[in-house]
C-alpha atoms as a PDB file:
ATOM      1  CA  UNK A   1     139.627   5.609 108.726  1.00  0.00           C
ATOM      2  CA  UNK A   2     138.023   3.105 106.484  1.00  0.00           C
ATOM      3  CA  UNK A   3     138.463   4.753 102.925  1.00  0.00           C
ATOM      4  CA  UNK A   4     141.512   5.266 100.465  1.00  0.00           C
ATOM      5  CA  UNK A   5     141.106   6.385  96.724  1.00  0.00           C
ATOM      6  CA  UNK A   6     144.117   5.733  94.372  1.00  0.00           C
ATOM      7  CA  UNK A   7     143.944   7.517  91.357  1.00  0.00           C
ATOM      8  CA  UNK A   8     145.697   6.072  88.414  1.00  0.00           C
ATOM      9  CA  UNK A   9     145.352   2.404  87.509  1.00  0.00           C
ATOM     10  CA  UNK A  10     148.845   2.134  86.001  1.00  0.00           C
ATOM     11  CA  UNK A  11     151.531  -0.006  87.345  1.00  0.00           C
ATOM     12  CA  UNK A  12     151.972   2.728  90.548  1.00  0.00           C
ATOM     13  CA  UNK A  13     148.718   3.189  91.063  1.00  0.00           C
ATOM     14  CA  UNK A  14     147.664  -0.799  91.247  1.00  0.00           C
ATOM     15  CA  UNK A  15     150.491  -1.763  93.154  1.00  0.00           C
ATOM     16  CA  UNK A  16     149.963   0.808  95.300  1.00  0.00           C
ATOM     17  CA  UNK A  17     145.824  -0.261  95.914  1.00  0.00           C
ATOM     18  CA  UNK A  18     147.585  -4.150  95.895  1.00  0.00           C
ATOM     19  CA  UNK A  19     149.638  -3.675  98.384  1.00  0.00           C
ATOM     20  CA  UNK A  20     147.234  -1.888 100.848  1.00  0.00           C
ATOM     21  CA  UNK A  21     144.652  -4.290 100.369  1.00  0.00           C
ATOM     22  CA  UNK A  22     147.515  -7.197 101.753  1.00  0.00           C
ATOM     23  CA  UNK A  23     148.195  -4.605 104.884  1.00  0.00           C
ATOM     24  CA  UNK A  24     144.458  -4.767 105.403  1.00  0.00           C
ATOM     25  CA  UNK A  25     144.468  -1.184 106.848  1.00  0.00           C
ATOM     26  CA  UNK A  26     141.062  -0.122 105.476  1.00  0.00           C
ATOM     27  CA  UNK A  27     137.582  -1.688 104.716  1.00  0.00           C
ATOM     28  CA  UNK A  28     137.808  -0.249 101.139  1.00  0.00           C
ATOM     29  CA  UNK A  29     140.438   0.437  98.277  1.00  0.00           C
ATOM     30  CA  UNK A  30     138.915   2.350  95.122  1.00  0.00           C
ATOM     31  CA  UNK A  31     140.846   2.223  92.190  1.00  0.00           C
ATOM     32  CA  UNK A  32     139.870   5.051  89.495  1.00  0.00           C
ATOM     33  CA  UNK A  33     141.127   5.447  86.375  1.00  0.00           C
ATOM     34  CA  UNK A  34     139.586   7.245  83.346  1.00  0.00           C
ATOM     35  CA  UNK A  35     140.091   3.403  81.451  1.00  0.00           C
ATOM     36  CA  UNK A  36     137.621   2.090  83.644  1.00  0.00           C
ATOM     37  CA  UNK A  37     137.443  -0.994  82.456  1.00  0.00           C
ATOM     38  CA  UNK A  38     141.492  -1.523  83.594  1.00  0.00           C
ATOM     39  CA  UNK A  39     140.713   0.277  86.651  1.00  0.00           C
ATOM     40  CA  UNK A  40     137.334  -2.334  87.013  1.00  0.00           C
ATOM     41  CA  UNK A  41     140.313  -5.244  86.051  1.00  0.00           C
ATOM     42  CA  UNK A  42     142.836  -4.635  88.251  1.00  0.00           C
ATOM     43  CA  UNK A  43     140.996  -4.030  91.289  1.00  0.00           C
ATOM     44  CA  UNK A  44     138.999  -7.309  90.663  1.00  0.00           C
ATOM     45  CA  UNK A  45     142.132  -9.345  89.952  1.00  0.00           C
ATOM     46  CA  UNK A  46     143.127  -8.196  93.770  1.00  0.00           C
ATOM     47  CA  UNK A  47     139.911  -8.627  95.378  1.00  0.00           C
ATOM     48  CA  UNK A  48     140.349 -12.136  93.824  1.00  0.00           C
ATOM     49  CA  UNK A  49     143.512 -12.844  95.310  1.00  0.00           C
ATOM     50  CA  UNK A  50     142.293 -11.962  98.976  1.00  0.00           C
ATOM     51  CA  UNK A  51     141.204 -15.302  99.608  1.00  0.00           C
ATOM     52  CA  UNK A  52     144.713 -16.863  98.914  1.00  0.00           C
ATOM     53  CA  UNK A  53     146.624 -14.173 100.565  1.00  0.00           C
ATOM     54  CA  UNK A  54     143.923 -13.700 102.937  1.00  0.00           C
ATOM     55  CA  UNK A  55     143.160 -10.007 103.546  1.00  0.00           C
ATOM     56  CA  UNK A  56     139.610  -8.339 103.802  1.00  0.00           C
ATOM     57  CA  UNK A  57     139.796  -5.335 102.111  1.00  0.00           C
ATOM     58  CA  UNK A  58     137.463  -4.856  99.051  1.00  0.00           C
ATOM     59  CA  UNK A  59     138.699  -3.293  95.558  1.00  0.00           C
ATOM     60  CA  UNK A  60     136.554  -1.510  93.828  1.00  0.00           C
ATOM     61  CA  UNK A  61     137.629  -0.436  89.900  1.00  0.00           C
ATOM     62  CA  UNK A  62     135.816   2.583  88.608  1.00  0.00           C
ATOM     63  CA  UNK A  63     136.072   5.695  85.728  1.00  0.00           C
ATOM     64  CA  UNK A  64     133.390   7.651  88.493  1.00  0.00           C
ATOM     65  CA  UNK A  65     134.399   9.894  90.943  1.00  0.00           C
ATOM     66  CA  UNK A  66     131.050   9.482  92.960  1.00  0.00           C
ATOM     67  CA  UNK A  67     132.562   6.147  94.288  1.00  0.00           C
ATOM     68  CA  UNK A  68     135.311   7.966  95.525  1.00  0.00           C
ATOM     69  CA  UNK A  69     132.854   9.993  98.413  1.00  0.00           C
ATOM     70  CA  UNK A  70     134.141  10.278 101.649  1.00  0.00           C
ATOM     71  CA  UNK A  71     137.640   8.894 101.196  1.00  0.00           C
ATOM     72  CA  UNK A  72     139.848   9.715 104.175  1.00  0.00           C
ATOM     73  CA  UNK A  73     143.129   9.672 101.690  1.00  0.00           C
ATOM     74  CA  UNK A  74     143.579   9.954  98.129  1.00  0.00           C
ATOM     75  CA  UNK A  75     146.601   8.943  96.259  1.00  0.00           C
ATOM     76  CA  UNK A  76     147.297  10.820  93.004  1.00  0.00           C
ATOM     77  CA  UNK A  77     149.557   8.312  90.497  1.00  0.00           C
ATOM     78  CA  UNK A  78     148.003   9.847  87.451  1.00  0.00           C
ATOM     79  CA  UNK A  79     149.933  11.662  84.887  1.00  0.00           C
ATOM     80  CA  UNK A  80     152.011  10.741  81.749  1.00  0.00           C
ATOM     81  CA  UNK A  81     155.548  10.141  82.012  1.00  0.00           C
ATOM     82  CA  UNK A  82     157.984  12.204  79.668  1.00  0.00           C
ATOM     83  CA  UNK A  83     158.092  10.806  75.965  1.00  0.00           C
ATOM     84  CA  UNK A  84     160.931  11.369  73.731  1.00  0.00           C
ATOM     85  CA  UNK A  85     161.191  14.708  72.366  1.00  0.00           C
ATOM     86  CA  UNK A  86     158.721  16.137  75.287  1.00  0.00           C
ATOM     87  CA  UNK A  87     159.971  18.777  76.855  1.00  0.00           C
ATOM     88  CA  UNK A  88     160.206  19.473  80.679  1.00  0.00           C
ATOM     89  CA  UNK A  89     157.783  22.277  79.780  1.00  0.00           C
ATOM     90  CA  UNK A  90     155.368  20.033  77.608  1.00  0.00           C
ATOM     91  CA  UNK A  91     155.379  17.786  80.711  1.00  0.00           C
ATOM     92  CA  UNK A  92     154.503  20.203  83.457  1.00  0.00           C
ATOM     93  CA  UNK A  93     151.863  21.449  81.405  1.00  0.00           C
ATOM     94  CA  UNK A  94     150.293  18.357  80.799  1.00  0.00           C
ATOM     95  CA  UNK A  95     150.157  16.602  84.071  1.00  0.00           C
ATOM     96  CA  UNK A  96     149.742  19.980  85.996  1.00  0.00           C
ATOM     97  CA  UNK A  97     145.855  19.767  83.739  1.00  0.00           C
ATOM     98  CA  UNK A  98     145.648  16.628  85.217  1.00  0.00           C
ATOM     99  CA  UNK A  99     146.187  16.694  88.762  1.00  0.00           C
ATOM    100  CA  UNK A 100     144.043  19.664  89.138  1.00  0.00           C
ATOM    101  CA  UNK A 101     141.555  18.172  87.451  1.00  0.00           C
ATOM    102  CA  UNK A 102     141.875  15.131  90.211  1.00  0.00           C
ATOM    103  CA  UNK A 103     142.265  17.343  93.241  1.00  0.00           C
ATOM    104  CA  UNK A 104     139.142  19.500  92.414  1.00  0.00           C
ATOM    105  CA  UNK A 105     136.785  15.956  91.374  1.00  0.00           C
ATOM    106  CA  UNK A 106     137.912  14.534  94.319  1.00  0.00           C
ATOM    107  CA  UNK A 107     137.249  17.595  96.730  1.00  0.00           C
ATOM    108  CA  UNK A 108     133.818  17.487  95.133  1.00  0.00           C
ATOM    109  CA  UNK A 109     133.009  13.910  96.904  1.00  0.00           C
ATOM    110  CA  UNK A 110     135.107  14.090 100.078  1.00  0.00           C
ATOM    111  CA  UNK A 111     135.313  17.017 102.438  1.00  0.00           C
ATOM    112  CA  UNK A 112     138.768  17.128 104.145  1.00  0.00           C
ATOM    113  CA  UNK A 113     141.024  13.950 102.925  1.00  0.00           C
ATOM    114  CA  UNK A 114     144.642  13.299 103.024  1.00  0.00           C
ATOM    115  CA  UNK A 115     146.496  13.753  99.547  1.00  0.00           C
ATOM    116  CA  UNK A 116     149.402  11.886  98.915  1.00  0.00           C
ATOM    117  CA  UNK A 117     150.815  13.418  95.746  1.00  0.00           C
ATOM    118  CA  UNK A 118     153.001  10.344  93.489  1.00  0.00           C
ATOM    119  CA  UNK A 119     152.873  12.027  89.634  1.00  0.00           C
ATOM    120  CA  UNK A 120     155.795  13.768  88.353  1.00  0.00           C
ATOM    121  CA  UNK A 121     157.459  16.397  88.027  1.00  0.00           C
ATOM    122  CA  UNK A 122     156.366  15.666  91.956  1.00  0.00           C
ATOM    123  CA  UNK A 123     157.767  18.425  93.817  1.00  0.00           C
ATOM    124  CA  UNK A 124     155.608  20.737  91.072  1.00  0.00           C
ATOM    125  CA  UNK A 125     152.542  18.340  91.244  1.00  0.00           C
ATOM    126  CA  UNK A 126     152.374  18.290  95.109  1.00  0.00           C
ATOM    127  CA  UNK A 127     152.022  22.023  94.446  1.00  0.00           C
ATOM    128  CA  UNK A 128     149.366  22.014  91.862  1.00  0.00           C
ATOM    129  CA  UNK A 129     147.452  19.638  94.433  1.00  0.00           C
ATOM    130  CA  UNK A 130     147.775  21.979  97.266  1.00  0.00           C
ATOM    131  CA  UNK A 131     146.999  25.056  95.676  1.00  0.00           C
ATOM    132  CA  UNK A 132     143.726  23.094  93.413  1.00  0.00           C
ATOM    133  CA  UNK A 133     141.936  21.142  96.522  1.00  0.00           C
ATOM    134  CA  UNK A 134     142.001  24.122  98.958  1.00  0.00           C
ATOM    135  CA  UNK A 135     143.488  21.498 101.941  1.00  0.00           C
ATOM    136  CA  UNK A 136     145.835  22.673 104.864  1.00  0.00           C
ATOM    137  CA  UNK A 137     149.259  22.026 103.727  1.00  0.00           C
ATOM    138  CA  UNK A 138     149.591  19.196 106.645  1.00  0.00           C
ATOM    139  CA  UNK A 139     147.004  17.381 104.639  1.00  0.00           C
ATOM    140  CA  UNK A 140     148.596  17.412 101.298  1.00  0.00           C
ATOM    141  CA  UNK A 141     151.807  16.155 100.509  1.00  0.00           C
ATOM    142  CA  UNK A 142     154.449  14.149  98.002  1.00  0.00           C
ATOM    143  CA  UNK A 143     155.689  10.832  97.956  1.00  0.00           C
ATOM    144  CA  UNK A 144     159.297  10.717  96.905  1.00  0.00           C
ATOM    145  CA  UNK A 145     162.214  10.657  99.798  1.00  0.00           C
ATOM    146  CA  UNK A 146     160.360   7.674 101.070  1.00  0.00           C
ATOM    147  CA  UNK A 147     161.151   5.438  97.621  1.00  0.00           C
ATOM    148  CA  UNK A 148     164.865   7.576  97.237  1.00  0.00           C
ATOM    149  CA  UNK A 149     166.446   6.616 100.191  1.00  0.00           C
ATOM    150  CA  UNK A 150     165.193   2.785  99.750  1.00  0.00           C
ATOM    151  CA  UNK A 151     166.962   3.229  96.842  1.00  0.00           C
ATOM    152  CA  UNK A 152     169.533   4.206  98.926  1.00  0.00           C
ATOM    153  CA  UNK A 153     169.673   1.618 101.809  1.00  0.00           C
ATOM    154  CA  UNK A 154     168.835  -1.098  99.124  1.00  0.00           C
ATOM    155  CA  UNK A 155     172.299  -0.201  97.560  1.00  0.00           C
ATOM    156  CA  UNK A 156     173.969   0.196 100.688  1.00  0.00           C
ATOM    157  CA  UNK A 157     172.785  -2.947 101.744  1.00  0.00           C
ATOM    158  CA  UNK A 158     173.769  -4.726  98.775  1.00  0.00           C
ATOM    159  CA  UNK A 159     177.471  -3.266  99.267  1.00  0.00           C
ATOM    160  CA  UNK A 160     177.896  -3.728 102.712  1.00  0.00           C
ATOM    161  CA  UNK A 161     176.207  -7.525 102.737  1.00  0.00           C
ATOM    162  CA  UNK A 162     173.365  -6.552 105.344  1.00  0.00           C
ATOM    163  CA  UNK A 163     169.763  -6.289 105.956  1.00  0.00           C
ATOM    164  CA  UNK A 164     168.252  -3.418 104.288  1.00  0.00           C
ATOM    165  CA  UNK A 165     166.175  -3.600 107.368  1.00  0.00           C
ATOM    166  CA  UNK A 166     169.109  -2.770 109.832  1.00  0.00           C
ATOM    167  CA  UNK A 167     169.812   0.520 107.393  1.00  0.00           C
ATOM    168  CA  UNK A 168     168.398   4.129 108.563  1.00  0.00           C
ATOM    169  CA  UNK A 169     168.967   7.059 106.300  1.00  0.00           C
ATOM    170  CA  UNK A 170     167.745  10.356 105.670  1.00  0.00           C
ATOM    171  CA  UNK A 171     167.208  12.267 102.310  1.00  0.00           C
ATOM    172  CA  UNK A 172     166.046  15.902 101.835  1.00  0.00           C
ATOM    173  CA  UNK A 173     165.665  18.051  98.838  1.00  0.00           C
ATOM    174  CA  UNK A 174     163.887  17.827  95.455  1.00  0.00           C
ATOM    175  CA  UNK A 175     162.794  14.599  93.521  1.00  0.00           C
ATOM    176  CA  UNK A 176     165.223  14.364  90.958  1.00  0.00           C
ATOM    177  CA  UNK A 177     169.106  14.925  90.235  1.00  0.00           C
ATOM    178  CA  UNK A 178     169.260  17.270  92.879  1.00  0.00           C
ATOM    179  CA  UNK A 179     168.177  15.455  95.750  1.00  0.00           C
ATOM    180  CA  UNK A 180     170.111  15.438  98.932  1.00  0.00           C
ATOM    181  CA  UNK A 181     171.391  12.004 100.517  1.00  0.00           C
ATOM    182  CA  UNK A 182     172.628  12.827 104.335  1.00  0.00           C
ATOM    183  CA  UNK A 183     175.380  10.152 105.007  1.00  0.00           C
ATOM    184  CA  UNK A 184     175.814  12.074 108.546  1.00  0.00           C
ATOM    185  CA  UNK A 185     172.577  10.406 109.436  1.00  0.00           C
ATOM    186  CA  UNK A 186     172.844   7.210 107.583  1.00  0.00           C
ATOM    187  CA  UNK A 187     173.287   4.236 110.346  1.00  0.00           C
ATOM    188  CA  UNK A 188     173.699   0.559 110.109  1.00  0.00           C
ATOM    189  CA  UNK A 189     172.079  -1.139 113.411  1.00  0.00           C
ATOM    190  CA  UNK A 190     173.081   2.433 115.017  1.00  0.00           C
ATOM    191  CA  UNK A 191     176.065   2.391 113.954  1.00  0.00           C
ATOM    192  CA  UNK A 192     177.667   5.417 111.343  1.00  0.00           C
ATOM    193  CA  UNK A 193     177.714   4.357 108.260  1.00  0.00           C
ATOM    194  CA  UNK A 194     181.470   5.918 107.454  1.00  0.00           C
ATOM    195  CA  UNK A 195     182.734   3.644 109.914  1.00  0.00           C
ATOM    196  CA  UNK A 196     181.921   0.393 107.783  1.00  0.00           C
ATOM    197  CA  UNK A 197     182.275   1.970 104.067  1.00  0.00           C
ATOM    198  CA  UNK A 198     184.843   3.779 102.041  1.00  0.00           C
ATOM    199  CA  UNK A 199     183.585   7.188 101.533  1.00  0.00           C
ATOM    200  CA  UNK A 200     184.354   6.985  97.878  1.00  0.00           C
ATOM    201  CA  UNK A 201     182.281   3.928  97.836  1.00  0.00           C
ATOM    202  CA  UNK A 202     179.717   5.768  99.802  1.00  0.00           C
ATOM    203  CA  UNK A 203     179.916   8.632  97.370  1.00  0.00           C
ATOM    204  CA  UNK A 204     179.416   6.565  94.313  1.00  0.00           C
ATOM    205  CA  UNK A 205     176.494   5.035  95.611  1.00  0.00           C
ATOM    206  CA  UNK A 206     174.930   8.691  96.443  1.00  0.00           C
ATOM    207  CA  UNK A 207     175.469   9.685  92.981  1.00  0.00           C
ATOM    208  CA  UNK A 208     173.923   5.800  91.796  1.00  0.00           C
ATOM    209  CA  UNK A 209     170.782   6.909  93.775  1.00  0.00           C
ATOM    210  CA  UNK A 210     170.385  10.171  92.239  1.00  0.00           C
ATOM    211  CA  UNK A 211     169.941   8.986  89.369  1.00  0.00           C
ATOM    212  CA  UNK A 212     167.871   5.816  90.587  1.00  0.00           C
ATOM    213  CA  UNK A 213     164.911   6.029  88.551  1.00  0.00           C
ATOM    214  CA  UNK A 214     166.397   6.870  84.990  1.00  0.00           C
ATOM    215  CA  UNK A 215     168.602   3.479  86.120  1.00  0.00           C
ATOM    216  CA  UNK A 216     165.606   1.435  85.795  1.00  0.00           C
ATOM    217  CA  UNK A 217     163.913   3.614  82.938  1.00  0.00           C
ATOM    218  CA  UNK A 218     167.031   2.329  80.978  1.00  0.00           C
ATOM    219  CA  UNK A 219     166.852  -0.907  82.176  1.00  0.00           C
ATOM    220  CA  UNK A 220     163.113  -1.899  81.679  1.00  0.00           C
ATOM    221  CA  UNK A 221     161.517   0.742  79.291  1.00  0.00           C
ATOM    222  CA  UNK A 222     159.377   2.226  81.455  1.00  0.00           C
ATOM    223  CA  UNK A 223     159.330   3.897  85.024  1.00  0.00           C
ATOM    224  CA  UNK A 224     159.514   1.974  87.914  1.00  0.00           C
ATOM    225  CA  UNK A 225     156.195   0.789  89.943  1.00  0.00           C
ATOM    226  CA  UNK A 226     157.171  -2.166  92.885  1.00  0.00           C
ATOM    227  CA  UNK A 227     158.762   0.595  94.922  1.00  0.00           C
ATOM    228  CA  UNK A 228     157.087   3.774  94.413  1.00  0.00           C
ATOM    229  CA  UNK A 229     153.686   1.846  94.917  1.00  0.00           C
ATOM    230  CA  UNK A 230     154.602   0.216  97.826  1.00  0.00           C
ATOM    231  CA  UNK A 231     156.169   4.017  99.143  1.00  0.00           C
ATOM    232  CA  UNK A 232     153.396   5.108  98.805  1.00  0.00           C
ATOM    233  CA  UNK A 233     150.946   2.274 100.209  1.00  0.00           C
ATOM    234  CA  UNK A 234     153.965   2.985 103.865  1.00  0.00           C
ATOM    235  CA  UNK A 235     152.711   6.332 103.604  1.00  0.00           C
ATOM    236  CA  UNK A 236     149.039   5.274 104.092  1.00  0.00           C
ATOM    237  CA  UNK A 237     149.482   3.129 106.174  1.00  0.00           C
ATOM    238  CA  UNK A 238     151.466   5.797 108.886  1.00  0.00           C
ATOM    239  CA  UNK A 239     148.205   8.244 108.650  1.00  0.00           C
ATOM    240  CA  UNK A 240     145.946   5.484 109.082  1.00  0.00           C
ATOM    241  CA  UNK A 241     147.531   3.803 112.402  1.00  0.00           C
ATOM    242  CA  UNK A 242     148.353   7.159 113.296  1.00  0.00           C
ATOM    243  CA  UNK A 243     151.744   5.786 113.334  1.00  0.00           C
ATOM    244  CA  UNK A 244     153.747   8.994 114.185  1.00  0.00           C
ATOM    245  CA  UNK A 245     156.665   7.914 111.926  1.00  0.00           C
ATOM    246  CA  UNK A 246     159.449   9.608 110.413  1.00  0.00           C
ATOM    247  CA  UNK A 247     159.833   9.815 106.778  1.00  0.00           C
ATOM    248  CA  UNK A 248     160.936  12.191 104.225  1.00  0.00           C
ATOM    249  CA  UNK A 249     158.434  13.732 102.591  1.00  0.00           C
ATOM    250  CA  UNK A 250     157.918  16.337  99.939  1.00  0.00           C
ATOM    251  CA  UNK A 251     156.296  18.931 101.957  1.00  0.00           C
ATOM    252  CA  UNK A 252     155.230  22.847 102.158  1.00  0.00           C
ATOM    253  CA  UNK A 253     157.833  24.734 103.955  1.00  0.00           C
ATOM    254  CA  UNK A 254     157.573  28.174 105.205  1.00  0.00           C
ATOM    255  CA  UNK A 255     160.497  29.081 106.818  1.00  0.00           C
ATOM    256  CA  UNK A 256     162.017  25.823 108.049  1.00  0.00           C
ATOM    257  CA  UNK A 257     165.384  25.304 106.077  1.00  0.00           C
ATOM    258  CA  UNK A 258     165.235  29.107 105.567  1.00  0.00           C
ATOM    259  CA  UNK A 259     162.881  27.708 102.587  1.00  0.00           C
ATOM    260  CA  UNK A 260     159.641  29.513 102.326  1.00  0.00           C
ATOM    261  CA  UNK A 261     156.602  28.568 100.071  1.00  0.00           C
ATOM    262  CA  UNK A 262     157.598  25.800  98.672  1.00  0.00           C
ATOM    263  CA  UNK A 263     157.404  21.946  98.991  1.00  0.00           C
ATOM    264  CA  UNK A 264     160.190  20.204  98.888  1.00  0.00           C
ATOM    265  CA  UNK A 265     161.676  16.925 100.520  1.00  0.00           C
ATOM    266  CA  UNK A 266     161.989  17.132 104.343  1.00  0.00           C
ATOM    267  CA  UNK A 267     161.910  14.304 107.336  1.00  0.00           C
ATOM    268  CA  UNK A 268     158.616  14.609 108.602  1.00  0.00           C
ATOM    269  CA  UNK A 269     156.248  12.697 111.336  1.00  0.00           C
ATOM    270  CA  UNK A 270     153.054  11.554 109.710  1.00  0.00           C
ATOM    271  CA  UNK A 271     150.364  10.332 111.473  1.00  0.00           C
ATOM    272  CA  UNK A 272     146.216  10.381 111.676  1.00  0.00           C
ATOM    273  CA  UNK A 273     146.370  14.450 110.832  1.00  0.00           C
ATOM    274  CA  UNK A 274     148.991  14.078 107.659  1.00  0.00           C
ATOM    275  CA  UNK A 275     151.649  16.404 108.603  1.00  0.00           C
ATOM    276  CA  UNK A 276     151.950  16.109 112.502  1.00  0.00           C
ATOM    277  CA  UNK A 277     155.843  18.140 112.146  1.00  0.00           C
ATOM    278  CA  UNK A 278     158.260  19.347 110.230  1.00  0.00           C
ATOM    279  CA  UNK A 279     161.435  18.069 112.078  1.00  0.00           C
ATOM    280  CA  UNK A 280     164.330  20.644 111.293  1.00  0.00           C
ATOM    281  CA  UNK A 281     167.508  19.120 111.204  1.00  0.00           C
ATOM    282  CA  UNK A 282     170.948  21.007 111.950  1.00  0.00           C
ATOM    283  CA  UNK A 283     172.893  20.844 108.437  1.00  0.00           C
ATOM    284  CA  UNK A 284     176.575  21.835 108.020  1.00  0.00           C
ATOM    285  CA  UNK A 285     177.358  23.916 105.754  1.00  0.00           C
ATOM    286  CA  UNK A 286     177.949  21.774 103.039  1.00  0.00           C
ATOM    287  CA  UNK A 287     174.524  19.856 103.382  1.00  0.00           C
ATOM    288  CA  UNK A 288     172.794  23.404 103.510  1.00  0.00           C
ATOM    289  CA  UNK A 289     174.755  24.196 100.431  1.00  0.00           C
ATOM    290  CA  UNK A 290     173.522  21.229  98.877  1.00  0.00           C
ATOM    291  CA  UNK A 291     169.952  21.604 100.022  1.00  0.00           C
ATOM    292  CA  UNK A 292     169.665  25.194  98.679  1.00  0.00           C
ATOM    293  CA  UNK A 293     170.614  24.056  94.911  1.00  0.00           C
ATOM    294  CA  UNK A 294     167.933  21.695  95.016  1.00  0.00           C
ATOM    295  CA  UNK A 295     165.541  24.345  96.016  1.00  0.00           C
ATOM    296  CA  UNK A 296     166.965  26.625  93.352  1.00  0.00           C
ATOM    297  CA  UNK A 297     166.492  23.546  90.903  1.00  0.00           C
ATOM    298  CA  UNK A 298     162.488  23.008  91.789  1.00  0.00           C
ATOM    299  CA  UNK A 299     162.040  26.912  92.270  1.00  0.00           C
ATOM    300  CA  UNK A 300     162.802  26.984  88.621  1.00  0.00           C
ATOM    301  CA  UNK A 301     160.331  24.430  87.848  1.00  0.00           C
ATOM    302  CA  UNK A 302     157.164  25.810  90.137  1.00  0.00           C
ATOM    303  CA  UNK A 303     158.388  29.670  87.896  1.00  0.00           C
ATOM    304  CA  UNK A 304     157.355  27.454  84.618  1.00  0.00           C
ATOM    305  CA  UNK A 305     154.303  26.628  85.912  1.00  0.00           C
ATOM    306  CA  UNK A 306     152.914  29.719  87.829  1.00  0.00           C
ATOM    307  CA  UNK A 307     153.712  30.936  84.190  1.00  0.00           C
ATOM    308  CA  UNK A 308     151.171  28.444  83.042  1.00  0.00           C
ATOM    309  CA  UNK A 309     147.459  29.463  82.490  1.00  0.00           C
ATOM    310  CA  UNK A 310     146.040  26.218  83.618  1.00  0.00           C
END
């Protein structure tokens, strides 16, 4: 693979392409953006730090989806995040147009790539990808469990004084309120997690990561980009050394879970083919409670937009 196309030159989207170029995974990075001149900026302002942080991988900036031929992935960030007084419905709408316009331009110029779906609502928008480019469902997919549950070691880690590296987790379910931390398979160095935290500590921080993103909307203004872009850039970076590793991922299921025909967050084992497996893990009861309220939650949200005439 020598391609990837991120689409969106906002903070995700360039932080994403930045961080890829410094893993020097691919001979090329394009950057597109419909403000081509930011997309043009950004990606030269990278290219221009390769010699100090000494990477090889070009950036290219560009509003034409010609330079985007052949790309082995794609990376969807565009989209607009929700305004005040938007509704969830004005929302869908809006970025729904958007992604399908990205997924069709971009199956005009490359036959069979990988599409990593990062714009929001995502569970929805990995959806609207799927059903727009035509791809396998292995080859088309959403970036969210990856950036939730390093939410979720990051605040473990900070509570427990330890590496986030040493810190294993597992999340399933939608991309939002509803998501689904596992603490059954949450480890420290291998060992359970319970056995070195409170569980009402442990429960506190669950409900902290649920509600990780609107944390740092509150905080800063704006959505959060170091993390998801990076998430996203790990994703990549799996397909392209055909790493085979586990993440969860927001994915089409049809039948696993007892979900069928729809994409939702599940651990997964990516590698040079996108999708390589859906690994099915054995809830309780509770989990599987848990799990089937979140799919309630984004079945809600794909009815608004089948409703849609877009």
């Amino acid at each position: 693979m020598s391609k990837v196309t991120v689409v969106g030159a906002g903070n995700v989207g360039a932080t994403c392409a930045n961080v890829l170029a410094h893993k020097d995974l691919v001979n090329e990075v394009v950057l597109l953006d419909i403000k081509g001149d930011m997309a043009r900026g950004k990606a030269l302002d990278s290219w221009q730090q390769a010699p100090i942080d000494y990477y090889s991988t070009r950036l290219i900036g560009t509003e034409d989806y010609a330079a985007t031929a052949d790309s082995d992935i794609v990376v969807i960030t565009a989209g607009i995040p929700r305004k005040p007084g938007m509704s969830r419905d004005d929302l869908i709408a809006t970025n729904a147009k958007i992604v399908n316009m990205v997924s069709s331009s971009i199956m005009e110029h490359s036959k069979n790539p990988i599409i990593i779906v990062v714009s929001n609502p995502l569970d929805v928008m990995t959806y609207a990808a799927y059903k727009a480019s035509g791809l396998d469902a292995s080859r088309v997919f959403g970036m969210a469990g990856i950036l939730d549950t390093a939410r979720y070691r990051a605040f473990l880690s900070t509570e427990l004084n330890v590496s986030p590296k040493d810190i294993q987790a597992v999340l399933m379910g939608g991309h939002g309120d509803t998501m689904v931390p596992l603490p059954r398979y949450t480890t420290v160095a291998g060992i359970p997690v319970l056995e070195l935290i409170d569980k009402d500590k442990l429960d506190a921080i669950v409900e902290r990561t649920k509600v990780g993103g609107g944390e740092l909307v509150k905080l800063m203004g704006t959505s959060a980009w170091y993390a998801p872009g990076a998430a996203a850039a790990q994703m990549v970076e799996s397909i392209v050394r055909d790493e085979q590793r586990i993440f969860p991922c927001c994915v089409r299921l049809d039948g696993q879970y007892g979900i069928n025909d729809m994409f939702l967050g599940a651990p997964v084992k990516l590698g040079k083919n996108g999708i390589e497996q859906i690994i099915e893990l054995q809830l309780n009861e509770d989990e599987k409670a848990l799990l089937t309220e979140s799919a309630q939650h984004v079945r809600s949200v794909m009815d608004v937009f089948e409703k849609m005439d877009i």
